[in-house]
Protein backbone atom coordinates (compact mmCIF):
# COMPACT_ATOMS: atom_id res chain seq x y z
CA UNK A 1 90.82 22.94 60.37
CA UNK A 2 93.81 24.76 58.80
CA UNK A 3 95.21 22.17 56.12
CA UNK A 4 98.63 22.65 54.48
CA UNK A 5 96.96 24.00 51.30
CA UNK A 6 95.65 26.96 53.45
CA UNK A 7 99.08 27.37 54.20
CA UNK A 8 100.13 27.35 50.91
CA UNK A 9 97.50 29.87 49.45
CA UNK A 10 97.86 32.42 52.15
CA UNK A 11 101.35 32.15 51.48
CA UNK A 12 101.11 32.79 47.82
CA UNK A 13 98.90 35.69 48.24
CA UNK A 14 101.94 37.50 50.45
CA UNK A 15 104.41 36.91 47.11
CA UNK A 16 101.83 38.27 44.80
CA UNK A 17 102.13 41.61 47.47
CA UNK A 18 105.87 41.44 46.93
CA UNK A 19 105.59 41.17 43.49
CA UNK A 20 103.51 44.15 43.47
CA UNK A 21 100.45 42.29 42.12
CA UNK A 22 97.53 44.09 44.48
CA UNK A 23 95.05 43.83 42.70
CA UNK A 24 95.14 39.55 42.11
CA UNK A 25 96.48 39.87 45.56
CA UNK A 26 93.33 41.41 46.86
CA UNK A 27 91.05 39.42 44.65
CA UNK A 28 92.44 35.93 46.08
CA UNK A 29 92.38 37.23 49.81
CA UNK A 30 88.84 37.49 49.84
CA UNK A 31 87.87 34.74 48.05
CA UNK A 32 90.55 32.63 50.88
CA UNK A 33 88.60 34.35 53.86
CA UNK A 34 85.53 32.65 52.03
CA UNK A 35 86.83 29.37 53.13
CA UNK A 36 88.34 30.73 56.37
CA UNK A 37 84.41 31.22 57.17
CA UNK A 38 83.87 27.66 57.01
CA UNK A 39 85.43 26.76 59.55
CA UNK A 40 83.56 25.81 62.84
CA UNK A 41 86.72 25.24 64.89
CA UNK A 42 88.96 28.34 65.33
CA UNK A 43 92.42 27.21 67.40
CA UNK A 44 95.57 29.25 67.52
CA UNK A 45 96.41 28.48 63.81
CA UNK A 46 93.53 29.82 62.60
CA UNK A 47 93.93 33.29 63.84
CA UNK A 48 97.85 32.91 62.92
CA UNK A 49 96.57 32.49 59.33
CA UNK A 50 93.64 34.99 59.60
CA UNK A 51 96.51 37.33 61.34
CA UNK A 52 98.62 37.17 58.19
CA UNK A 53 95.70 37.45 55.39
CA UNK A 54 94.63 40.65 57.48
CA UNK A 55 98.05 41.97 57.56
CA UNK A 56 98.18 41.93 54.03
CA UNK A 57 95.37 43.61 52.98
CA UNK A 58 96.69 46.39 54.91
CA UNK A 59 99.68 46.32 52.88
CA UNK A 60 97.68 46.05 50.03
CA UNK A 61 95.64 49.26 51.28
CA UNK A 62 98.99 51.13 52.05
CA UNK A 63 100.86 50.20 48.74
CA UNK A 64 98.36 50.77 46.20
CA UNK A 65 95.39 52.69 48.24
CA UNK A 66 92.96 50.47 47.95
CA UNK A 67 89.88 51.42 50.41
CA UNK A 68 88.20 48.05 50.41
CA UNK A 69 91.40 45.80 51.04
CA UNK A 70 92.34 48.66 53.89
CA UNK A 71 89.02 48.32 55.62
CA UNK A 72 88.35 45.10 55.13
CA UNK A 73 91.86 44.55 56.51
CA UNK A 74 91.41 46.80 59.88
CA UNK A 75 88.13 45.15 60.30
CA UNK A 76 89.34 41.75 60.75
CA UNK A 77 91.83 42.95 63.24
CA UNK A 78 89.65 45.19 65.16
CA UNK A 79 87.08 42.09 65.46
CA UNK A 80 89.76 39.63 66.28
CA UNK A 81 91.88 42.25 68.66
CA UNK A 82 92.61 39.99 72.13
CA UNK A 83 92.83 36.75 69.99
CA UNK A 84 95.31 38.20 67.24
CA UNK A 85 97.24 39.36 69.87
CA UNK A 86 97.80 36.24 71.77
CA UNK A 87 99.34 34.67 68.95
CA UNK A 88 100.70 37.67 67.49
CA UNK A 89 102.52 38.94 70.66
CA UNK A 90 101.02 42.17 71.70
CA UNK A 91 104.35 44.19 69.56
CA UNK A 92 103.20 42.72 66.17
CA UNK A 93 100.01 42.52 66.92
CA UNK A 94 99.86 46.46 67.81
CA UNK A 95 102.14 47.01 64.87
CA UNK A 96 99.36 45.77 62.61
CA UNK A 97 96.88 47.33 64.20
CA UNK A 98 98.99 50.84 63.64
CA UNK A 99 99.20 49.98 60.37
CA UNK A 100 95.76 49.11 59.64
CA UNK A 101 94.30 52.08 61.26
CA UNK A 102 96.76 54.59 59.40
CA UNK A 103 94.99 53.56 56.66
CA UNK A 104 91.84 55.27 57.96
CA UNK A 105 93.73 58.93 59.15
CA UNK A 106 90.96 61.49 56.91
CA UNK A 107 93.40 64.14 55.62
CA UNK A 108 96.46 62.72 54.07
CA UNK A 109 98.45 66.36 54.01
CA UNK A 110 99.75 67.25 57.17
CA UNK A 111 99.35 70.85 56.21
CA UNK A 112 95.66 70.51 55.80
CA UNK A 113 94.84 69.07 59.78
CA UNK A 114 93.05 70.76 62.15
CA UNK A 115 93.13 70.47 66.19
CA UNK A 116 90.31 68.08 65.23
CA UNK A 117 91.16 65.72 62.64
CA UNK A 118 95.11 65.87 64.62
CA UNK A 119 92.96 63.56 67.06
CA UNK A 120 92.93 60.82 64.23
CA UNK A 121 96.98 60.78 64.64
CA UNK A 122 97.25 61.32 68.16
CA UNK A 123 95.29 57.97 68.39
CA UNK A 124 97.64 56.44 66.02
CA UNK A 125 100.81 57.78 67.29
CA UNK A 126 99.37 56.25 70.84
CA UNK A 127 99.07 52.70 69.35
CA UNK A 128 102.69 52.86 67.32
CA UNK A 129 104.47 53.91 70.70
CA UNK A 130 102.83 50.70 72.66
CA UNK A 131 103.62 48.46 70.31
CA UNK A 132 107.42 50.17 70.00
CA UNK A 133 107.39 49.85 74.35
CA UNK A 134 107.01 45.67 73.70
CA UNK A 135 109.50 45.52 71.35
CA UNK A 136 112.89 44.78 73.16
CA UNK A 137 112.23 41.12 72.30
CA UNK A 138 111.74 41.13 69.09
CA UNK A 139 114.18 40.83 66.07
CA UNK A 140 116.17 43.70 64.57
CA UNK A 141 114.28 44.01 61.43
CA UNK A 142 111.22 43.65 63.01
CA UNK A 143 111.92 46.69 65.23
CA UNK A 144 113.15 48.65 62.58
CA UNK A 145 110.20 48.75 60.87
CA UNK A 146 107.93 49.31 63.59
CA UNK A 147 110.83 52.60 63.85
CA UNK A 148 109.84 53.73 60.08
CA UNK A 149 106.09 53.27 60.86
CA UNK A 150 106.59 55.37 64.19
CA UNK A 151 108.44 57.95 62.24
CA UNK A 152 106.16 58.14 59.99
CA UNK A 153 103.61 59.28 62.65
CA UNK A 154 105.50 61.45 64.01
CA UNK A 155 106.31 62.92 60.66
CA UNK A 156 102.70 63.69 60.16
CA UNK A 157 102.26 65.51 63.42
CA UNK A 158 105.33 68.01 62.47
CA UNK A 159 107.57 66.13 65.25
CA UNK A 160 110.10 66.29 62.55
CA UNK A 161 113.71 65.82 64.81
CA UNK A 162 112.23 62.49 66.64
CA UNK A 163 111.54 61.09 63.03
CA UNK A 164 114.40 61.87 61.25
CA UNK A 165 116.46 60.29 64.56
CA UNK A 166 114.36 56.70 63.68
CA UNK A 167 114.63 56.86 60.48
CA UNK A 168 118.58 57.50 60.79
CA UNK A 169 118.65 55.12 63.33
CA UNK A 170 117.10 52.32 60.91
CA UNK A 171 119.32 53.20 58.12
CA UNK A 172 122.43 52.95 60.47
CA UNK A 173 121.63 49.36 60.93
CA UNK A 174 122.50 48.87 57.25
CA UNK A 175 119.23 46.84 56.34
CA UNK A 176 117.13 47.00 53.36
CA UNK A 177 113.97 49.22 54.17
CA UNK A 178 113.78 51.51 51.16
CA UNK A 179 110.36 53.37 53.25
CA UNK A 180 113.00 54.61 55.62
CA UNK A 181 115.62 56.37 53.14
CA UNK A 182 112.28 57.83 51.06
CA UNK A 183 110.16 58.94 54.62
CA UNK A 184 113.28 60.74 55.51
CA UNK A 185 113.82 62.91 52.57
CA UNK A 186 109.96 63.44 52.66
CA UNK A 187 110.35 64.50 56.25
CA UNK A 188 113.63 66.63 54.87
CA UNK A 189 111.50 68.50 52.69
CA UNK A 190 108.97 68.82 55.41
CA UNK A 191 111.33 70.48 57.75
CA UNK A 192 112.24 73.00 54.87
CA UNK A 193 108.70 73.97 54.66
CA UNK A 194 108.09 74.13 58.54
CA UNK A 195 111.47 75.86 59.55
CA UNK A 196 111.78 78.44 56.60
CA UNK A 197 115.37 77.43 56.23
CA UNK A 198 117.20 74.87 53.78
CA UNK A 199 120.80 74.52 53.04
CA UNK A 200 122.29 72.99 49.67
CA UNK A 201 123.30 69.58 51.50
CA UNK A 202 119.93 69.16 52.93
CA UNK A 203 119.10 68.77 49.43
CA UNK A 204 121.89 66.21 48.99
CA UNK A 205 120.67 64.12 51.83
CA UNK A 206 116.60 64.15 50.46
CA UNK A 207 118.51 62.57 47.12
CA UNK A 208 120.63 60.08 49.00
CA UNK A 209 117.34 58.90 50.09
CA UNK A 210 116.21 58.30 47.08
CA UNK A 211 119.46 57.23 45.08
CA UNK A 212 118.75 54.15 48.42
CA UNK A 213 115.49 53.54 47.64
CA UNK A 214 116.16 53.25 44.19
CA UNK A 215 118.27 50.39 44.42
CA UNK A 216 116.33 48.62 46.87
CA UNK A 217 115.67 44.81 46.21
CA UNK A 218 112.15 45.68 47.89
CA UNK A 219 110.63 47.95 46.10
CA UNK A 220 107.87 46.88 43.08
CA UNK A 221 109.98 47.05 39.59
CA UNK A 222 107.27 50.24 38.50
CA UNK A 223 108.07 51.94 41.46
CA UNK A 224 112.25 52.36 40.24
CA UNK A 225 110.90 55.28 37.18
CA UNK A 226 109.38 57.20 40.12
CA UNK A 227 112.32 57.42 42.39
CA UNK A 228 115.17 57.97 39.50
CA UNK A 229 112.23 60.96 38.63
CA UNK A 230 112.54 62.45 41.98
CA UNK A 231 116.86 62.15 41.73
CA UNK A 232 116.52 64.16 38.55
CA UNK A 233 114.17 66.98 40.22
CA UNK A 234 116.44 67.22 43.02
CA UNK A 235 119.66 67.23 41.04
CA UNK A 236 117.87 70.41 38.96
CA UNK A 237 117.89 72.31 42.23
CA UNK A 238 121.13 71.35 43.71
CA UNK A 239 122.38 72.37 39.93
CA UNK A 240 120.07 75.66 40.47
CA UNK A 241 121.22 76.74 44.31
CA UNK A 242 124.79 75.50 43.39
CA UNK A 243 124.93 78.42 40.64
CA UNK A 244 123.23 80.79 42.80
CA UNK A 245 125.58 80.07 46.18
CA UNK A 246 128.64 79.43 44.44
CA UNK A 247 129.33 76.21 46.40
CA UNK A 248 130.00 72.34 44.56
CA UNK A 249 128.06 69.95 44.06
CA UNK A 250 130.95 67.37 44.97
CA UNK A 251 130.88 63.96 47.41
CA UNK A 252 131.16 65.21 50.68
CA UNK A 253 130.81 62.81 53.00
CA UNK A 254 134.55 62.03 53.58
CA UNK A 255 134.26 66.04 54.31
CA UNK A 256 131.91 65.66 56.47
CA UNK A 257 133.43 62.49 58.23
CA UNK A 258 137.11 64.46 58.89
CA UNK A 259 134.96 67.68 60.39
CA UNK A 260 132.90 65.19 62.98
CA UNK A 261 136.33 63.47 63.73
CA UNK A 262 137.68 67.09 64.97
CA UNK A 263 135.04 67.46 67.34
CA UNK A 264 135.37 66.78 70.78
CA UNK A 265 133.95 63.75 72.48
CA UNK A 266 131.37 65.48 74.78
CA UNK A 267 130.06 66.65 70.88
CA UNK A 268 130.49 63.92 68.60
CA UNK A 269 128.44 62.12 71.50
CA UNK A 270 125.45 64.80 71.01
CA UNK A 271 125.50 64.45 67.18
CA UNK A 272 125.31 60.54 67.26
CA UNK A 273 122.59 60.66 70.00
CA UNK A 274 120.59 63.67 68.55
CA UNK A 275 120.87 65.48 71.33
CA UNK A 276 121.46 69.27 69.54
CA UNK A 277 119.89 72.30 69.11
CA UNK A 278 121.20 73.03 65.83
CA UNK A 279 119.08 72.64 62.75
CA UNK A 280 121.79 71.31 60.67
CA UNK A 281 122.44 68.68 63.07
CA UNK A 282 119.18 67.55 61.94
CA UNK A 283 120.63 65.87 59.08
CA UNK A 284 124.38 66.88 58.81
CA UNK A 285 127.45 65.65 61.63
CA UNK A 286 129.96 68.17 60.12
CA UNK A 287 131.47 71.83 61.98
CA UNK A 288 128.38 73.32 60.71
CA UNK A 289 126.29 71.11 63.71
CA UNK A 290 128.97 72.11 66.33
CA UNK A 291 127.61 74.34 68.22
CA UNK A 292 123.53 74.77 69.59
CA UNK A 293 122.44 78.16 67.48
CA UNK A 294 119.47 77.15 67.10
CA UNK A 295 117.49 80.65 66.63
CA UNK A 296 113.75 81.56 66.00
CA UNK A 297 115.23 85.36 64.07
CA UNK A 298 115.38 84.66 60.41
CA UNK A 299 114.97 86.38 57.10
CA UNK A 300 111.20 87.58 56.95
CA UNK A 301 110.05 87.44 61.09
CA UNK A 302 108.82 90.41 62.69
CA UNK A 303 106.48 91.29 65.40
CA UNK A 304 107.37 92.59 69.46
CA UNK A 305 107.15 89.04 70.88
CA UNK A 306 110.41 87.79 68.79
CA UNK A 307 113.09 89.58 71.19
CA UNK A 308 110.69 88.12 74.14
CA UNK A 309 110.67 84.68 72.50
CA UNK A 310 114.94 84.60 72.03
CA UNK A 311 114.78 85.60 75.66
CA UNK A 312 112.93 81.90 76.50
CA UNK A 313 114.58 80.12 73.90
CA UNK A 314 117.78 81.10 75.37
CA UNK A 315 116.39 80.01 78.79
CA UNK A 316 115.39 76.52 77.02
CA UNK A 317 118.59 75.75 75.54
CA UNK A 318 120.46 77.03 78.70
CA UNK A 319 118.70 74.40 80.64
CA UNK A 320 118.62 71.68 77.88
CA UNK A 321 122.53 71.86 77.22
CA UNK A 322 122.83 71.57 81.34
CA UNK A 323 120.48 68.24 81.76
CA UNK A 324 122.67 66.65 78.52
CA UNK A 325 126.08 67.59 79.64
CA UNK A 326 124.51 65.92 83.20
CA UNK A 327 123.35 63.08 81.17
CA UNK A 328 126.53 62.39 79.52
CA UNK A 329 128.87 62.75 82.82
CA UNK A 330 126.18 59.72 83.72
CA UNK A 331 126.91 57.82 80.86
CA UNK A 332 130.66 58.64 80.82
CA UNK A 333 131.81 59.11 84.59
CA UNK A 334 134.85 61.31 85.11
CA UNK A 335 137.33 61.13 87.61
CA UNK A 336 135.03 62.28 90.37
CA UNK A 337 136.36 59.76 93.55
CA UNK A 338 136.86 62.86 95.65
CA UNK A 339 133.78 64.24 95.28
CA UNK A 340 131.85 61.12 95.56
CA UNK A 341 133.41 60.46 99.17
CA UNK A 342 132.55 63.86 100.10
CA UNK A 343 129.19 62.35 101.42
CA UNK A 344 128.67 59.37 103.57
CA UNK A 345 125.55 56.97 103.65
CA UNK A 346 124.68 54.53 105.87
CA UNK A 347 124.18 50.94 104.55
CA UNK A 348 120.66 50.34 105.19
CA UNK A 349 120.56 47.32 102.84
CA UNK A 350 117.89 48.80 100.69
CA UNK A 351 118.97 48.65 97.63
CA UNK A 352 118.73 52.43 96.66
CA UNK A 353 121.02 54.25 94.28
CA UNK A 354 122.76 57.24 95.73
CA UNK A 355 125.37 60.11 94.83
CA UNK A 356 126.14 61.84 92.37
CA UNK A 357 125.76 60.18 89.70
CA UNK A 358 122.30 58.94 90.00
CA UNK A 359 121.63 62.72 91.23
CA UNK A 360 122.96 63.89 87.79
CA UNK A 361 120.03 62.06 86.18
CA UNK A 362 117.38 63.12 88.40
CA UNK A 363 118.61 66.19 87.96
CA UNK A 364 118.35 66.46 84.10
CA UNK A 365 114.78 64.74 84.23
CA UNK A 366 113.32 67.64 86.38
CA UNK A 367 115.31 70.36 84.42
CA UNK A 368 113.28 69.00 81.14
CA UNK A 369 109.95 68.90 82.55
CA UNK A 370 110.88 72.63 83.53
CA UNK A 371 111.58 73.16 80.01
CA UNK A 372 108.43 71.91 78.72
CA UNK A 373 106.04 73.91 81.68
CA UNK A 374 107.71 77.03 80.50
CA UNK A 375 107.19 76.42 76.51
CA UNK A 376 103.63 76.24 77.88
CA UNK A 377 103.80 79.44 79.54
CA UNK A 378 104.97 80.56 76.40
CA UNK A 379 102.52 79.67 74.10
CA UNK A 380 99.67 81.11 76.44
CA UNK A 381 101.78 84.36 76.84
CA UNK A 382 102.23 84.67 72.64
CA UNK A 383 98.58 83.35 72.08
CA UNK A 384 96.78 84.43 74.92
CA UNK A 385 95.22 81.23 75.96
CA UNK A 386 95.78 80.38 79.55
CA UNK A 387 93.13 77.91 80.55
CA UNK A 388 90.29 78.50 82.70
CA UNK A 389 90.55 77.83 86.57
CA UNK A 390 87.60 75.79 88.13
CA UNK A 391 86.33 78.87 90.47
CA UNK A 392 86.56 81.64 87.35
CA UNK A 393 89.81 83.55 86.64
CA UNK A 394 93.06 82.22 84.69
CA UNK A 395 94.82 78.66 85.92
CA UNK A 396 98.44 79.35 87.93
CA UNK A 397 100.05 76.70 87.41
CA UNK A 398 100.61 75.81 83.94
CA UNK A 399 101.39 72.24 83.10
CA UNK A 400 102.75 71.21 79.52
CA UNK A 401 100.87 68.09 79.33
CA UNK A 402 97.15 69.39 80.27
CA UNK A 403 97.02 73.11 80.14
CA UNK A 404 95.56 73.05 76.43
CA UNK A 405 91.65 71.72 77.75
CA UNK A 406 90.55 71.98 74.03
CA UNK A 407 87.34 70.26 75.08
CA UNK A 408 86.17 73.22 77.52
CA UNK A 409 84.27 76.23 76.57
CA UNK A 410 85.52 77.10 72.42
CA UNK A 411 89.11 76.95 73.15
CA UNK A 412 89.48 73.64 69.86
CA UNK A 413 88.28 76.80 67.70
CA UNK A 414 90.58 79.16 69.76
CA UNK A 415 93.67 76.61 69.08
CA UNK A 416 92.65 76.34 65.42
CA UNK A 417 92.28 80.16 64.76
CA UNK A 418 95.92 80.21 65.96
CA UNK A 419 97.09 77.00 64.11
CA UNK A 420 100.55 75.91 63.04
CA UNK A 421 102.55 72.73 62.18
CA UNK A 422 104.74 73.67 65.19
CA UNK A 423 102.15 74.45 67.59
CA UNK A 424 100.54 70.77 66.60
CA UNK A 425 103.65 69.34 67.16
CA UNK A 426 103.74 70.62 70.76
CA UNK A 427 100.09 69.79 71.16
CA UNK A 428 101.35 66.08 70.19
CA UNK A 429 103.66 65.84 72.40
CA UNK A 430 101.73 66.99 75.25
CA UNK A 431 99.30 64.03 74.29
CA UNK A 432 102.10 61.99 74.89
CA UNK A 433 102.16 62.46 78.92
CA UNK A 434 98.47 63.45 79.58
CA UNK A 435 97.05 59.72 80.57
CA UNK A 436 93.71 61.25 79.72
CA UNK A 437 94.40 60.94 75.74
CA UNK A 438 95.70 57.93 76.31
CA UNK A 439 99.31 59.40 76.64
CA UNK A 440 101.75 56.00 76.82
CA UNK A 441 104.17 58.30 78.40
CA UNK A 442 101.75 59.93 80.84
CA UNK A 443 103.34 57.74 83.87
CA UNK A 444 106.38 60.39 83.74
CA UNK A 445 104.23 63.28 85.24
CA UNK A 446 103.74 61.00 87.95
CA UNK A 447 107.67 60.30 88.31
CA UNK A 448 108.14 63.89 88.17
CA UNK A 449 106.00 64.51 91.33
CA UNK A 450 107.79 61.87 93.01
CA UNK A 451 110.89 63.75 92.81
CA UNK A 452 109.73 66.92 92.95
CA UNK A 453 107.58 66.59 96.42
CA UNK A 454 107.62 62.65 97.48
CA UNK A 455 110.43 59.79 97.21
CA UNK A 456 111.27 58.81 94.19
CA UNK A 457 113.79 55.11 94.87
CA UNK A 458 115.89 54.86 91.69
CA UNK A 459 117.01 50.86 92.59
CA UNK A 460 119.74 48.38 90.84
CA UNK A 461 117.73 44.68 91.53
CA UNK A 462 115.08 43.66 89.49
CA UNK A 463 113.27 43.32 93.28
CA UNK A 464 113.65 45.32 95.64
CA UNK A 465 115.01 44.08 98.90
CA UNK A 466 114.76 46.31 102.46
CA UNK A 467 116.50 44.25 105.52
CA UNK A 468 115.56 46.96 108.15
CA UNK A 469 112.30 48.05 106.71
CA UNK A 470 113.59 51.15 105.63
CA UNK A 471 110.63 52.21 103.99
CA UNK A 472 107.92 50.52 105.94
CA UNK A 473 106.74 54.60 107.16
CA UNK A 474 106.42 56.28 104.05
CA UNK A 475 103.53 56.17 102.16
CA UNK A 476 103.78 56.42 98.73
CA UNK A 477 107.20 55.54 97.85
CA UNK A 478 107.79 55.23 94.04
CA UNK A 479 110.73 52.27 92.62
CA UNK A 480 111.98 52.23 89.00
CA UNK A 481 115.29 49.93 88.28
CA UNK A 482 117.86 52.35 87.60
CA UNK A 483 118.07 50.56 83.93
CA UNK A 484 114.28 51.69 83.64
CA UNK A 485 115.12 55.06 85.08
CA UNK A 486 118.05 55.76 82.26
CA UNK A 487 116.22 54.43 79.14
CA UNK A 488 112.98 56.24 79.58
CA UNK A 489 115.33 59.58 80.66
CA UNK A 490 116.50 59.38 77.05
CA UNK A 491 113.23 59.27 75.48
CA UNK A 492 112.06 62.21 77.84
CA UNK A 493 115.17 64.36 76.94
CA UNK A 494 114.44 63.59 73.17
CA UNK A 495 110.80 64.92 73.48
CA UNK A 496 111.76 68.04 75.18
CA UNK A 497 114.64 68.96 72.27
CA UNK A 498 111.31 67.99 70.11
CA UNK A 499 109.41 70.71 71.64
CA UNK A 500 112.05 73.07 71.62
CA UNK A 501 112.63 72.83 67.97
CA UNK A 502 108.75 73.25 67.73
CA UNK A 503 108.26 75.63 70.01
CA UNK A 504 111.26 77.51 66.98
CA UNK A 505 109.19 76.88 64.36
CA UNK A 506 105.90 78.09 65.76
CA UNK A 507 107.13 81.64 66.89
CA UNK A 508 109.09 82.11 63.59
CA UNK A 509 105.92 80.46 61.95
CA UNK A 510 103.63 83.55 64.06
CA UNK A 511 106.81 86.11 63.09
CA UNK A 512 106.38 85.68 59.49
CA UNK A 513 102.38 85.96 59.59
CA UNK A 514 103.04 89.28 60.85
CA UNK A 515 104.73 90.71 58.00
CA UNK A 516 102.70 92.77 55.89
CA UNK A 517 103.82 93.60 51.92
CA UNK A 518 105.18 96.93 50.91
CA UNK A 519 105.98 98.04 54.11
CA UNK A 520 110.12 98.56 55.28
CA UNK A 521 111.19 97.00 58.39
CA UNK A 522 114.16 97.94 60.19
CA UNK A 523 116.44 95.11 60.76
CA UNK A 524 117.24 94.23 64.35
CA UNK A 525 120.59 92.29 64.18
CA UNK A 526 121.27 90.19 66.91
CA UNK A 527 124.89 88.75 68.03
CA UNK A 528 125.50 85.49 69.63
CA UNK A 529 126.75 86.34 73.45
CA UNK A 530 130.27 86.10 74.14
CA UNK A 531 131.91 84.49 77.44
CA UNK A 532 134.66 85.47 79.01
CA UNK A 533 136.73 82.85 80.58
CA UNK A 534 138.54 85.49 83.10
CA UNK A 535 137.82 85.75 86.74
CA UNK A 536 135.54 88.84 88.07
């Protein structure tokens, strides 16, 4: 039976945690799972109280890297998985679960990860993203850091735009998570490394983060020295770029407010949704982010594929900037009445969505699925690695989400003789909609082929109700709830920018392996293309 002093202890052993005390925290855990053994009877309360005790020896491993408490800590949760997450709720209870097994990922540096040991985060990433799909329920601070822990995933598969977009998201909501302001800079100083570009307030924003973490009632007291150590190392090279660029090392954020407030709606709506293509929109909402010029040329790239690779990325952000602006004119309808009674449908009393509007969206989910075929088609054009086809030969078709086939013939050692943080990104990603690694996304492929070759029913009830039978002859008819439809449309268009930023940083990654020492190179200077706005 759980008594009140149970209570009591376990709850003691969560303040020393807080306190920063792991290793009297640790020491009392096991010796309260000693008496947690005892008991013959194990009801709801038990497992709430085993629950927490597990949970924080994970913390415990995570805070101070402590092995035993980590395993120990996974264990119990990995023995205890359906009951834990009946009284858990399967959000927290996956949560944990993320937690705990993060504590067991092999290689710690991102650089150092193969296309075998990425597995390890794949798996993880997998179990962060179901417990993030039940968490519309639970409370705001809960959520948030579920966000951080997600980010932090993503972070360590190179998916560098969708983490800095949770952790900004978490920090907008003004609540004291100090792993959020210090996971972004880290992932700020990750995306100098990966995109071979950094820009003086870049190095502003990784201090902000930890100027916020700093002052964080959540932090252990010994943990203060380290982050006022990092401010000092960063304000050295703001104070060394600021005397080689000539710019100011001044407060600019009212700056940077007045530029966003200039911009026009359609734009300030990208920037707060992180919908750009620019890779100072990454972390900055000023004129700088106002345009998509998002390029793979840069100082140091060379090789004959670059001019080929502008050609697609042009081609990407052509058709990305098309399924936003369609995605936005959803969101924010204009004045369209005249179109809209252009067409007339009969009321069948069916309950499906027509026009438009709803076209708009379908629209923009097909355009990014096109997007993310042709990066495929890409990387096996650049890399030479189309997949096999079951009767001999090369595959046709080449799908995004399961043209890689690492697992057939040596095409794992292929992929790592070719490696890059942005290709793993992309090869992340793709795990996320192939329902063969466990993808929690993978339903989407499935969506796609509705609308590209079946009916797809985009509804507004939560049941779907058919007075004439409407669909009583077709086989195979798929129904989402246009609410459904919309919110998983903005996590689909927020992969595909993902991948196109990726898909950036692996070419320029390939362009700069190509450059040999002591040998001149002719610089190819590219323009940005001009539009005319008169008539032919």
């Amino acid at each position: 039976m759980i008594t009140k002093e149970l209570v009591d202890e376990s709850l003691n052993i969560h303040r020393l945690v807080d306190c920063g005390n792991f290793d009297l925290a640790y020491q009392q855990s096991v010796v309260f799972l000693e008496k947690l053994g005892k008991i013959t009877v194990k009801g709801e309360n038990y497992f709430i109280v085993l629950g927490n005790v597990a949970g924080g020896l994970v913390d415990i491993g995570q805070m101070s890297n402590d092995k035993n408490a980590a395993e120990l800590g996974f264990k119990l949760m990995d023995d205890n998985k359906e009951a834990l997450a009946h009284v858990q709720g399967e959000s927290h209870f996956y949560y944990n679960y993320g937690n705990a097994l993060s504590n067991k990922i092999s290689v710690n540096n991102p650089h150092d990860h193969t296309f075998q040991s990425i597995e390890e985060l794949v798996s993880l990433k997998n179990i962060y993203w179901r417990a993030f799909r039940f968490a519309s329920q639970e409370s705001e601070e809960f959520q948030a850091e579920l966000s951080v822990n997600l980010a932090n995933s993503l972070r360590s598969q190179f998916r560098l735009s969708e983490a800095l977009r949770y952790y900004d998201l978490t920090n907008r909501k003004g609540l004291d998570i100090p792993q959020s302001w210090v996971n972004r800079s880290a992932a700020l100083i990750e995306l100098n490394l990966v995109s071979s570009s950094y820009s003086i307030k870049q190095l502003k924003e990784i201090r902000k983060g930890y100027i916020n973490a700093s002052v964080s009632k959540k932090i252990p007291p010994q943990w203060e020295s380290f982050y006022l150590g990092r401010i000092a190392q960063t304000n050295d090279k703001i104070e060394e770029c600021v005397s080689a660029d000539g710019e100011t090392d001044e407060h600019d954020d009212m700056l940077t407010q007045q530029e966003f407030d200039t911009l026009s709606a359609y734009r300030q709506f990208c920037l707060i949704n992180y919908l750009t293509l620019s890779e100072h929109g990454l972390y900055c909402p000023c004129v700088g982010s106002s345009t998509d010029n998002l390029v793979i040329s840069s100082s140091g790239v060379t090789g004959d594929f670059i001019i080929p690779m502008e050609m697609a990325l042009n081609r990407f952000k052509s058709e990305f900037s098309l399924a936003r602006h369609l995605y936005f004119e959803y969101l924010y309808p204009q004045d369209t009445d005249e179109i809209k009674e252009e067409c007339h449908f009969l009321e069948l009393h069916n309950d499906e969505i027509l026009g438009i509007d709803i076209e708009k969206i379908r629209t923009a989910f097909r355009l990014c699925f096109g997007i993310l075929d042709k990066i495929a088609v890409c990387i096996c054009e650049l890399y030479k690695v189309y997949p096999p086809a079951k009767k001999g030969g090369l595959q046709k078709n080449i799908y995004f989400q399961s043209f890689w086939q690492l697992d057939v013939a040596n095409r794992r050692q292929r992929f790592e003789d070719i490696k890059s943080p942005g290709l793993l990104a992309l090869y992340s990603i793709a795990t996320d909609l192939n329902k063969d690694k466990g993808g929690e996304l993978a339903f989407y492929k499935e969506w796609r082929n509705g609308l590209e070759h079946k009916f797809l029913v985009v509804h507004k009830s939560d049941k779907v109700e058919d007075l004439y039978q409407s669909y009583k002859l077709i086989k195979d008819i798929l129904f989402i709830k246009e609410d459904e439809f919309i919110h998983h449309f903005g996590q689909l268009i927020q992969i595909t920018r993902s991948a196109i930023f990726s898909f950036t940083f692996m070419v320029r990654h390939e362009g700069k392996k190509q450059k040999k020492e002591n040998i001149p190179y002719i610089t190819n200077e590219l323009h940005m293309k001009k539009y005319s706005s008169e008539p032919k």
